[in-house]
C-alpha atoms as a PDB file:
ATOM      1  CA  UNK A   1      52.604  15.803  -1.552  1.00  0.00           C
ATOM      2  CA  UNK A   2      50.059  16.673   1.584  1.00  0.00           C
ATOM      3  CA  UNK A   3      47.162  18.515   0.529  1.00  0.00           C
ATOM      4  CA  UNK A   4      46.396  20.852   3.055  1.00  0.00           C
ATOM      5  CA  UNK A   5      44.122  22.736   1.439  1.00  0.00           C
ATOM      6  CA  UNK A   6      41.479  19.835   1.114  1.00  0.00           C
ATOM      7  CA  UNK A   7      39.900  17.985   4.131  1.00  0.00           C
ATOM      8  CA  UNK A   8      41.033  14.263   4.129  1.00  0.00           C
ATOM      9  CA  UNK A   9      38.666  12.185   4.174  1.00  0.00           C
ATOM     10  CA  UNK A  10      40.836   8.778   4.786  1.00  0.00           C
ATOM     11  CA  UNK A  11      39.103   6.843   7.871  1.00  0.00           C
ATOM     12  CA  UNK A  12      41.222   6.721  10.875  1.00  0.00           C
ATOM     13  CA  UNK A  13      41.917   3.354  12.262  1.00  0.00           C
ATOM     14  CA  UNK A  14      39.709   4.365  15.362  1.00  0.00           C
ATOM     15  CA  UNK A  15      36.711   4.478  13.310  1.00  0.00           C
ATOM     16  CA  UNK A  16      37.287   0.472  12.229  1.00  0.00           C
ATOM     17  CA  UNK A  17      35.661  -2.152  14.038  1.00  0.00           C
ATOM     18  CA  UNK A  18      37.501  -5.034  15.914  1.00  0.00           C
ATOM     19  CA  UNK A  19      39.525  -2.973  18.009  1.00  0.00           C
ATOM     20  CA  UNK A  20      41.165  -4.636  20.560  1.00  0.00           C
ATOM     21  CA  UNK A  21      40.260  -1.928  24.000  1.00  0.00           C
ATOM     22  CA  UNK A  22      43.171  -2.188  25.259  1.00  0.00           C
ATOM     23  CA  UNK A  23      44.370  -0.711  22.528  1.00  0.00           C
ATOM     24  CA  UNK A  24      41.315   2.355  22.739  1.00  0.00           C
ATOM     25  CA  UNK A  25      41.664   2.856  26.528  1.00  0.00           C
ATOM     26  CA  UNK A  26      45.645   3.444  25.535  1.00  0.00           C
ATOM     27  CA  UNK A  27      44.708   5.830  23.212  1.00  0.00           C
ATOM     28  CA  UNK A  28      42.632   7.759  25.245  1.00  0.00           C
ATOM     29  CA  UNK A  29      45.172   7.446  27.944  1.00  0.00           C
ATOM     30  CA  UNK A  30      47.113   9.485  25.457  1.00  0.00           C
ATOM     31  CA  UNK A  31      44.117  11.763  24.031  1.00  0.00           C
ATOM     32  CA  UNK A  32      43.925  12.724  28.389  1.00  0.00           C
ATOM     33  CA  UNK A  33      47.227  13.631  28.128  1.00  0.00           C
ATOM     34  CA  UNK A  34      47.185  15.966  25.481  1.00  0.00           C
ATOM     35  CA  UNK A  35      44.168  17.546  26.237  1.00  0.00           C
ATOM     36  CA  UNK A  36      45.782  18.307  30.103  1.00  0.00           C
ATOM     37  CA  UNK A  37      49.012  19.536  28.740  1.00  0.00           C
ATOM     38  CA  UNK A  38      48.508  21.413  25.238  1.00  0.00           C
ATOM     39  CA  UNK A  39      45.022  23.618  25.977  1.00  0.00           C
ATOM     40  CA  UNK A  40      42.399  21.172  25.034  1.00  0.00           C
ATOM     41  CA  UNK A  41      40.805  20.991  28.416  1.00  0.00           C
ATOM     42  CA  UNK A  42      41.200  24.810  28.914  1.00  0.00           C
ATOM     43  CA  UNK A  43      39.227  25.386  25.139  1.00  0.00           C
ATOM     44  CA  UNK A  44      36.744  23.368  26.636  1.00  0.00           C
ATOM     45  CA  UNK A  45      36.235  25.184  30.245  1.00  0.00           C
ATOM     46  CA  UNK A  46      36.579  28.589  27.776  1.00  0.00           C
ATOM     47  CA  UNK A  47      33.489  27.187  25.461  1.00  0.00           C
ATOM     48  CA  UNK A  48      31.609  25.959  29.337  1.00  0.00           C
ATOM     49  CA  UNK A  49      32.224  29.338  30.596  1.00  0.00           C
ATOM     50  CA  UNK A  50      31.093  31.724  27.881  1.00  0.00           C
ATOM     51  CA  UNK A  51      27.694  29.980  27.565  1.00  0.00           C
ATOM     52  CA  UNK A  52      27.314  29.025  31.141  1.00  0.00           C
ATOM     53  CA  UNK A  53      27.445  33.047  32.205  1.00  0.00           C
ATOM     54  CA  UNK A  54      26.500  33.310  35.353  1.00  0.00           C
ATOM     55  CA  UNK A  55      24.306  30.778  36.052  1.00  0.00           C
ATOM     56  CA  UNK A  56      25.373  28.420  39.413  1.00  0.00           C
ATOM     57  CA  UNK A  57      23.210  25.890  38.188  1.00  0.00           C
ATOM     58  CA  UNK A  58      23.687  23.932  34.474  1.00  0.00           C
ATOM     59  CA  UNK A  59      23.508  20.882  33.258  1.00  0.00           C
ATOM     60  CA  UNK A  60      26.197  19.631  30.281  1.00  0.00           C
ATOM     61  CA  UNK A  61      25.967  16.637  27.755  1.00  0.00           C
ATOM     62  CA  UNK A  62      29.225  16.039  25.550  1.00  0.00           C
ATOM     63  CA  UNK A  63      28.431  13.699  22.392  1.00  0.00           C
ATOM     64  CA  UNK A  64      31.204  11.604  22.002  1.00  0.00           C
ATOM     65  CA  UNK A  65      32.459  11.789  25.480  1.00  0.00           C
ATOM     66  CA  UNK A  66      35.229   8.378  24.660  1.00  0.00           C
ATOM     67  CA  UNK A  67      36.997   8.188  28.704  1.00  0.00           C
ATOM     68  CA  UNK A  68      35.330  11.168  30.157  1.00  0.00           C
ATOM     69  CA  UNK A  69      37.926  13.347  30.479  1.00  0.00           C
ATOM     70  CA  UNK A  70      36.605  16.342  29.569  1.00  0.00           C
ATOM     71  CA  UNK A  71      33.850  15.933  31.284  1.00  0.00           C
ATOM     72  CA  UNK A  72      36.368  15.541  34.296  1.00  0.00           C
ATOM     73  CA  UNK A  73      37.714  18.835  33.730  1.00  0.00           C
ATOM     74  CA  UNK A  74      34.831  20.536  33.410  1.00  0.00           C
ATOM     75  CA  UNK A  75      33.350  18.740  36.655  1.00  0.00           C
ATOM     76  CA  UNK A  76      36.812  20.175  38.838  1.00  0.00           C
ATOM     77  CA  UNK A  77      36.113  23.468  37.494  1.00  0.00           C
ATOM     78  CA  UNK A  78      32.638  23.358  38.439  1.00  0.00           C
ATOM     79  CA  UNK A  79      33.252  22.339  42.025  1.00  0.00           C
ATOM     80  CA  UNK A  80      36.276  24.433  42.526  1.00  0.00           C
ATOM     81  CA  UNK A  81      33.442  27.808  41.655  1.00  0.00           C
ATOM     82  CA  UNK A  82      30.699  26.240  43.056  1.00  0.00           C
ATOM     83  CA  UNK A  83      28.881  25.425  40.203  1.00  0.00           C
ATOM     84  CA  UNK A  84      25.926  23.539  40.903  1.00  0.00           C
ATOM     85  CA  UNK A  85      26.225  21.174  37.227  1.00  0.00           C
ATOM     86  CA  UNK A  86      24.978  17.884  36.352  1.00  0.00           C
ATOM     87  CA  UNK A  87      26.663  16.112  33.705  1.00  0.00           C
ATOM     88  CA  UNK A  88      26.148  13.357  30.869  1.00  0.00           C
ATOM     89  CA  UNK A  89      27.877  11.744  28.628  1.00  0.00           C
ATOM     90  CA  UNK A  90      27.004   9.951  25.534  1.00  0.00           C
ATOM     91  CA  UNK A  91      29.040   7.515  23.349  1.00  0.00           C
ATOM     92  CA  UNK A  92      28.356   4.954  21.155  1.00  0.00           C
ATOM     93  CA  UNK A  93      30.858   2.355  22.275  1.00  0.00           C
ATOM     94  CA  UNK A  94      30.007   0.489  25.133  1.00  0.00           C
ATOM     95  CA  UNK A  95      33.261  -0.371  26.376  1.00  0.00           C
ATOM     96  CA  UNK A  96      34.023   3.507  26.365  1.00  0.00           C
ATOM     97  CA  UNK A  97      31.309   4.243  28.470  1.00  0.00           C
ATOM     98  CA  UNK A  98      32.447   1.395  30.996  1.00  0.00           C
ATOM     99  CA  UNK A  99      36.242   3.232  30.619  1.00  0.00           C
ATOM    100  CA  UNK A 100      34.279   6.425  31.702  1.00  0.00           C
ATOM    101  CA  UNK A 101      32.180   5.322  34.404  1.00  0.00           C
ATOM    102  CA  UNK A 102      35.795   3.736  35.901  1.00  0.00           C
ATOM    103  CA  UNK A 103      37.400   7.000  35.362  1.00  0.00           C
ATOM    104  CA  UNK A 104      35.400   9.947  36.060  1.00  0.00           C
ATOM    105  CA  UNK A 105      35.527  11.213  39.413  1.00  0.00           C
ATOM    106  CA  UNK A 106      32.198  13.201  38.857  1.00  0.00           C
ATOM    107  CA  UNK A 107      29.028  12.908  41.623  1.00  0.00           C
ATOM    108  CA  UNK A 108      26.192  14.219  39.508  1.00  0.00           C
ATOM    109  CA  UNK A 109      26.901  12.495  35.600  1.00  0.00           C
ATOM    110  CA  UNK A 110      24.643   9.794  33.453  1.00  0.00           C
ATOM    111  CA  UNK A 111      25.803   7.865  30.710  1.00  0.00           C
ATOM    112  CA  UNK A 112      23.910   6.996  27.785  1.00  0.00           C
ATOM    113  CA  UNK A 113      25.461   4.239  25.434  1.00  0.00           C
ATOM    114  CA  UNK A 114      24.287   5.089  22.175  1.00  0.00           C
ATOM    115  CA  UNK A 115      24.447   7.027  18.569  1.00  0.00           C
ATOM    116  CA  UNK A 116      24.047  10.614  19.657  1.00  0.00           C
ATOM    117  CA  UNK A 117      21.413  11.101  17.378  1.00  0.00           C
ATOM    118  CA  UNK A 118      19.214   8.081  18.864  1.00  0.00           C
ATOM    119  CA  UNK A 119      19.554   9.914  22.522  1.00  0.00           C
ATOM    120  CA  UNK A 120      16.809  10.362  24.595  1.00  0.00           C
ATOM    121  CA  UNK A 121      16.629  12.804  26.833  1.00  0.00           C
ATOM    122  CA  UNK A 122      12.699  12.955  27.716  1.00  0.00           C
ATOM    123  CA  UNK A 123      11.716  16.174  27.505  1.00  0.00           C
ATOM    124  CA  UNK A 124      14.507  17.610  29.402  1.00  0.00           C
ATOM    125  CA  UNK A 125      17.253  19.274  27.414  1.00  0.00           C
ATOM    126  CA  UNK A 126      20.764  19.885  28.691  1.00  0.00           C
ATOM    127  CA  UNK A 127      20.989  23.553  28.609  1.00  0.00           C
ATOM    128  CA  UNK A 128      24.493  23.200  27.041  1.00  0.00           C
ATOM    129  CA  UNK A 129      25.794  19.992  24.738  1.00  0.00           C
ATOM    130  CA  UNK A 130      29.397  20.108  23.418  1.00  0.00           C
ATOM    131  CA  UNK A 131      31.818  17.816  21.555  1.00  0.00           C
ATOM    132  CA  UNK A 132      35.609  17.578  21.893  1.00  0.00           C
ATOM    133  CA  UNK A 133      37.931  16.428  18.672  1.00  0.00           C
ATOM    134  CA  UNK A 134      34.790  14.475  17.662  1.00  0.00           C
ATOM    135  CA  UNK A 135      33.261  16.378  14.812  1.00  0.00           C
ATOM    136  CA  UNK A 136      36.697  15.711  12.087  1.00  0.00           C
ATOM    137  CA  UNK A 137      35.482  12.232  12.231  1.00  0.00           C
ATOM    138  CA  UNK A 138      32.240  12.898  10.239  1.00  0.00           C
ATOM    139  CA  UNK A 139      31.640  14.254   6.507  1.00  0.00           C
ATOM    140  CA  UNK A 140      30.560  18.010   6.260  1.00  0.00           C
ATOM    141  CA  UNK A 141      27.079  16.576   5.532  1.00  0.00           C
ATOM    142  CA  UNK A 142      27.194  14.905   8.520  1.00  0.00           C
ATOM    143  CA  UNK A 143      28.101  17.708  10.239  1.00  0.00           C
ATOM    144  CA  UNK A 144      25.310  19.588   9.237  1.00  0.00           C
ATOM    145  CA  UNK A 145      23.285  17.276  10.623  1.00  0.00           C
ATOM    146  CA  UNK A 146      25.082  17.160  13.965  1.00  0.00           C
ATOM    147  CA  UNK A 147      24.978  21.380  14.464  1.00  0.00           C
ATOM    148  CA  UNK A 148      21.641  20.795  13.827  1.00  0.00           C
ATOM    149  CA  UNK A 149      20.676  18.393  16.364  1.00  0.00           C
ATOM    150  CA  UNK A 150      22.580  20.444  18.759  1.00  0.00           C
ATOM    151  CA  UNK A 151      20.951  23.190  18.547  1.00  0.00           C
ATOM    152  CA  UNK A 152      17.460  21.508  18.565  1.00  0.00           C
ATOM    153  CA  UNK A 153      18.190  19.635  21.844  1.00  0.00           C
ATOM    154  CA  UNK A 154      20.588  22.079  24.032  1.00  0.00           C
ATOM    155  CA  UNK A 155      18.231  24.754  26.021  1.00  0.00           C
ATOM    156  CA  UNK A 156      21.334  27.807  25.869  1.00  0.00           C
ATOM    157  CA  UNK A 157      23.065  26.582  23.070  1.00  0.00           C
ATOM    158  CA  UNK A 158      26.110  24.464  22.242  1.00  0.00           C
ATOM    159  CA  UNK A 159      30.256  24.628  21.655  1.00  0.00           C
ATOM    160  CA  UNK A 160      32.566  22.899  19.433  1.00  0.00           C
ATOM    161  CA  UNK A 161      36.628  22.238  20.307  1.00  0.00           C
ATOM    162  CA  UNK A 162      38.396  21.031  16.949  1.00  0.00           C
ATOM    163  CA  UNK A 163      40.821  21.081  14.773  1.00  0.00           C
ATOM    164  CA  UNK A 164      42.313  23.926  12.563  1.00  0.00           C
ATOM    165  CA  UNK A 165      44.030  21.752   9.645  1.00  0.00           C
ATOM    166  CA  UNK A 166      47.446  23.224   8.851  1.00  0.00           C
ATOM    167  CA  UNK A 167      51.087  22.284   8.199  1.00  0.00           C
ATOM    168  CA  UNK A 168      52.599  23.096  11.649  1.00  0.00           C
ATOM    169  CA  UNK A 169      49.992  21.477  13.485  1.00  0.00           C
ATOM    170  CA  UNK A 170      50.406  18.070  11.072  1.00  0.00           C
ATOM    171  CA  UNK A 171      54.204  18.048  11.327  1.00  0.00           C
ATOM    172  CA  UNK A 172      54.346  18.647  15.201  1.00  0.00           C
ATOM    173  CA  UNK A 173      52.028  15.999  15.894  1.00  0.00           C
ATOM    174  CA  UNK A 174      53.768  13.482  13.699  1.00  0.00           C
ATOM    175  CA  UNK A 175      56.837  13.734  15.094  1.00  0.00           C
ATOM    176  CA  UNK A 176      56.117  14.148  18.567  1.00  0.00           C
ATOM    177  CA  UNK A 177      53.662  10.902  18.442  1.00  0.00           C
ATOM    178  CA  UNK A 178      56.341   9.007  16.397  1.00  0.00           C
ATOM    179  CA  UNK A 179      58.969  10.013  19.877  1.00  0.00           C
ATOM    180  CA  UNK A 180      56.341   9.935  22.291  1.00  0.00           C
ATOM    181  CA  UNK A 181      53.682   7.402  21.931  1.00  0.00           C
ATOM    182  CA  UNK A 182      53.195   3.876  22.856  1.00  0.00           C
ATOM    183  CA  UNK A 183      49.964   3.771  20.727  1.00  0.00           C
ATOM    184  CA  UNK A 184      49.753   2.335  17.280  1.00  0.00           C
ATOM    185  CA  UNK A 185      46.495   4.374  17.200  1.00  0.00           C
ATOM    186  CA  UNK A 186      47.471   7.112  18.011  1.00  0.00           C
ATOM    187  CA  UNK A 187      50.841   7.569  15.559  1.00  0.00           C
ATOM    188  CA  UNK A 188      48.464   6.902  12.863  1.00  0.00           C
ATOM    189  CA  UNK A 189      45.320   8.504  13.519  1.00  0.00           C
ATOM    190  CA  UNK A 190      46.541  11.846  15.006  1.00  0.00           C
ATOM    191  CA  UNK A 191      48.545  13.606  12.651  1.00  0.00           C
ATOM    192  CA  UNK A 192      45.703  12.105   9.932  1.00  0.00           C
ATOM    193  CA  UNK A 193      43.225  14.087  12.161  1.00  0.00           C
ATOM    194  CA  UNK A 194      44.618  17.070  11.794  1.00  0.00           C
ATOM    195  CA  UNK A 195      44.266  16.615   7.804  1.00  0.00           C
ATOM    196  CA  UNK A 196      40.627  15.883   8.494  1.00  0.00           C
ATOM    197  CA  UNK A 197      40.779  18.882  10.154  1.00  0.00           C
ATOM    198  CA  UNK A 198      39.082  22.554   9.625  1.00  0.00           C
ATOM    199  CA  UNK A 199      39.953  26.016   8.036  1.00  0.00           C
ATOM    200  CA  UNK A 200      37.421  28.459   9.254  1.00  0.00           C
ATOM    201  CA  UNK A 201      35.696  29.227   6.029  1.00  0.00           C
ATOM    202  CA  UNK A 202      34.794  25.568   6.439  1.00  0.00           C
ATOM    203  CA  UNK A 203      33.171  26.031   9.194  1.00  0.00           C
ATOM    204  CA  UNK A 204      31.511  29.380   8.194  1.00  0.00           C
ATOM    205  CA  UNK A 205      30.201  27.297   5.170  1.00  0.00           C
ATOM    206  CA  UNK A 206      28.971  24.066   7.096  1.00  0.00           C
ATOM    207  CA  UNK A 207      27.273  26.456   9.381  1.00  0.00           C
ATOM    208  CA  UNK A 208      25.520  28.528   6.858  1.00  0.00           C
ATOM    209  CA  UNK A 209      24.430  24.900   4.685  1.00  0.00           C
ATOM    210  CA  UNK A 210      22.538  24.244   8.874  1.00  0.00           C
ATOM    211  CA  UNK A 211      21.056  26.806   9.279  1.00  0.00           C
ATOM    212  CA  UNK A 212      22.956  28.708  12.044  1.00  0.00           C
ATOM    213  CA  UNK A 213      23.629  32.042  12.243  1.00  0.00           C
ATOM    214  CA  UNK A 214      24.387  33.142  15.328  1.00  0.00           C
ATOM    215  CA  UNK A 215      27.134  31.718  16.619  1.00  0.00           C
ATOM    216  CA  UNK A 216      31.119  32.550  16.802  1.00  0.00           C
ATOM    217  CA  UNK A 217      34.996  30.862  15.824  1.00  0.00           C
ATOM    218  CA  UNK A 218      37.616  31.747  17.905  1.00  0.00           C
ATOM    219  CA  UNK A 219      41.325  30.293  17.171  1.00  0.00           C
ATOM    220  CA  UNK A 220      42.781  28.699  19.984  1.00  0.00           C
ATOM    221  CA  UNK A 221      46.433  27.653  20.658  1.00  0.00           C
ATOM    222  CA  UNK A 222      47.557  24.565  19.280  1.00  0.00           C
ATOM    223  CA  UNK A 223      45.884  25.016  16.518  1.00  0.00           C
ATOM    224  CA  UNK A 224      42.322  24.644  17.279  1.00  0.00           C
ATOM    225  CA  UNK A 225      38.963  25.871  16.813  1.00  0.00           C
ATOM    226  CA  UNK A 226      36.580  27.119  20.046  1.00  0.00           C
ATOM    227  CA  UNK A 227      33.105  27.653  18.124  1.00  0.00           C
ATOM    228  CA  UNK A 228      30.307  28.062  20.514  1.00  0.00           C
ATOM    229  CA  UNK A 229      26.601  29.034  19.265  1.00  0.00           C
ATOM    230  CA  UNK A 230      23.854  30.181  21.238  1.00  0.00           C
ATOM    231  CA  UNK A 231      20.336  29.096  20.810  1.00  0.00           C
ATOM    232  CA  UNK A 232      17.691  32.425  20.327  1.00  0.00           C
ATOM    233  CA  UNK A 233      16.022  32.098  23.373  1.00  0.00           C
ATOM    234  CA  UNK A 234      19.222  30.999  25.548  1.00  0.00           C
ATOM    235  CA  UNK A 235      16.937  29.634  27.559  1.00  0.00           C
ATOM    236  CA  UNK A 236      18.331  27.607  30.904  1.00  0.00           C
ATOM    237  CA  UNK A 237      16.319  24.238  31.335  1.00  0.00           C
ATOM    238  CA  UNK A 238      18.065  23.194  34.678  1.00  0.00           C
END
């Protein structure tokens, strides 16, 4: 029997070491695809868009930015409303980072190889930082550690575009992977990510344990969670 009522916490094979990359860059061929085709890149423009107001000039860091496709999105959607934004992305596998700089189409963007907690940013916060089907990979003590550092280093605030763990979502991602994908990868890991997944009074709980109060969870079609949390001061930094 499935639990769904309890966050797995079985590794997924993308969190092992030894990895062949051509067997990570097909997976986040795959992870593009999805995001472009079942909301994920529109949850992330949503998140972008209700912290970046009004402002025509922003800068944006996602944490765990794998290919850069988000960031890709977001840069389009800057340039097509002339949104002056400058961009970074930070992940901890090198050969990611070299996928991303390949990839991106993006003018104004710096990569940082590293541990998002070991980034440096020198005194000059990005006003927002966000992470996209990142945080189910970490503990809920991690996580607490992670809205935490978010907050302390984004100037307006940060967003959050995850899973909600639930039957429909598991099945339809099983089966559609088992059809549809040429990736070992992602057959396993992606209907397992959905049982390392979030209910919302998980999140309200992890969010309470950091600290954070003022922030908001919106459900998002398929099956996600858009949680975006503005710092007190809200202060722009670009």
């Amino acid at each position: 029997m499935i639990d769904y009522k309890h966050r797995s916490y079985k590794k997924e094979l993308l969190d092992g070491s030894n990895i062949p990359f051509a067997d990570i860059a097909q997976n986040m061929k795959e992870l593009e695809f999805v995001n472009a085709h079942l909301g994920g890149h529109s949850i992330t423009i949503k998140g972008f868009k209700k912290l970046a107001g009004q402002h025509k000039k922003i800068s944006v860091c996602e944490i765990g930015c794998g290919g850069g496709d988000n960031l890709n999105a977001l840069y389009f959607f800057c340039k097509k409303n002339k949104i002056n934004a400058h961009f970074i992305g930070i992940d901890i596998n090198d050969e990611c980072i070299s996928y991303a700089k390949n990839k991106c189409k993006i003018e104004n963007i710096h990569f940082i190889t590293s541990d998002y907690r070991n980034a440096d940013f020198k005194n000059n916060k990005p006003d927002i930082i966000f992470s996209s089907l990142f945080c189910h990979h970490f503990s809920d003590g991690e996580l607490i550690t992670m809205l935490q550092w978010m907050k302390d280093n984004s100037a307006i605030g940060f967003f959050i575009n995850d899973l909600h763990r639930h039957p429909l979502a598991y099945n339809f991602i099983k089966y559609a992977t088992k059809i549809f994908s040429k990736s070992y990868l992602v057959k396993n890991d992606a209907p397992l990510s959905v049982l390392r997944g979030f209910e919302k009074n998980e999140w309200k709980n992890i969010f309470e344990k950091a600290g954070i109060s003022n922030y908001t969870i919106q459900w998002q079609w398929a099956f996600r969670y858009l949680i975006t949390a503005l710092n007190p001061e809200g202060k722009k930094n670009f």
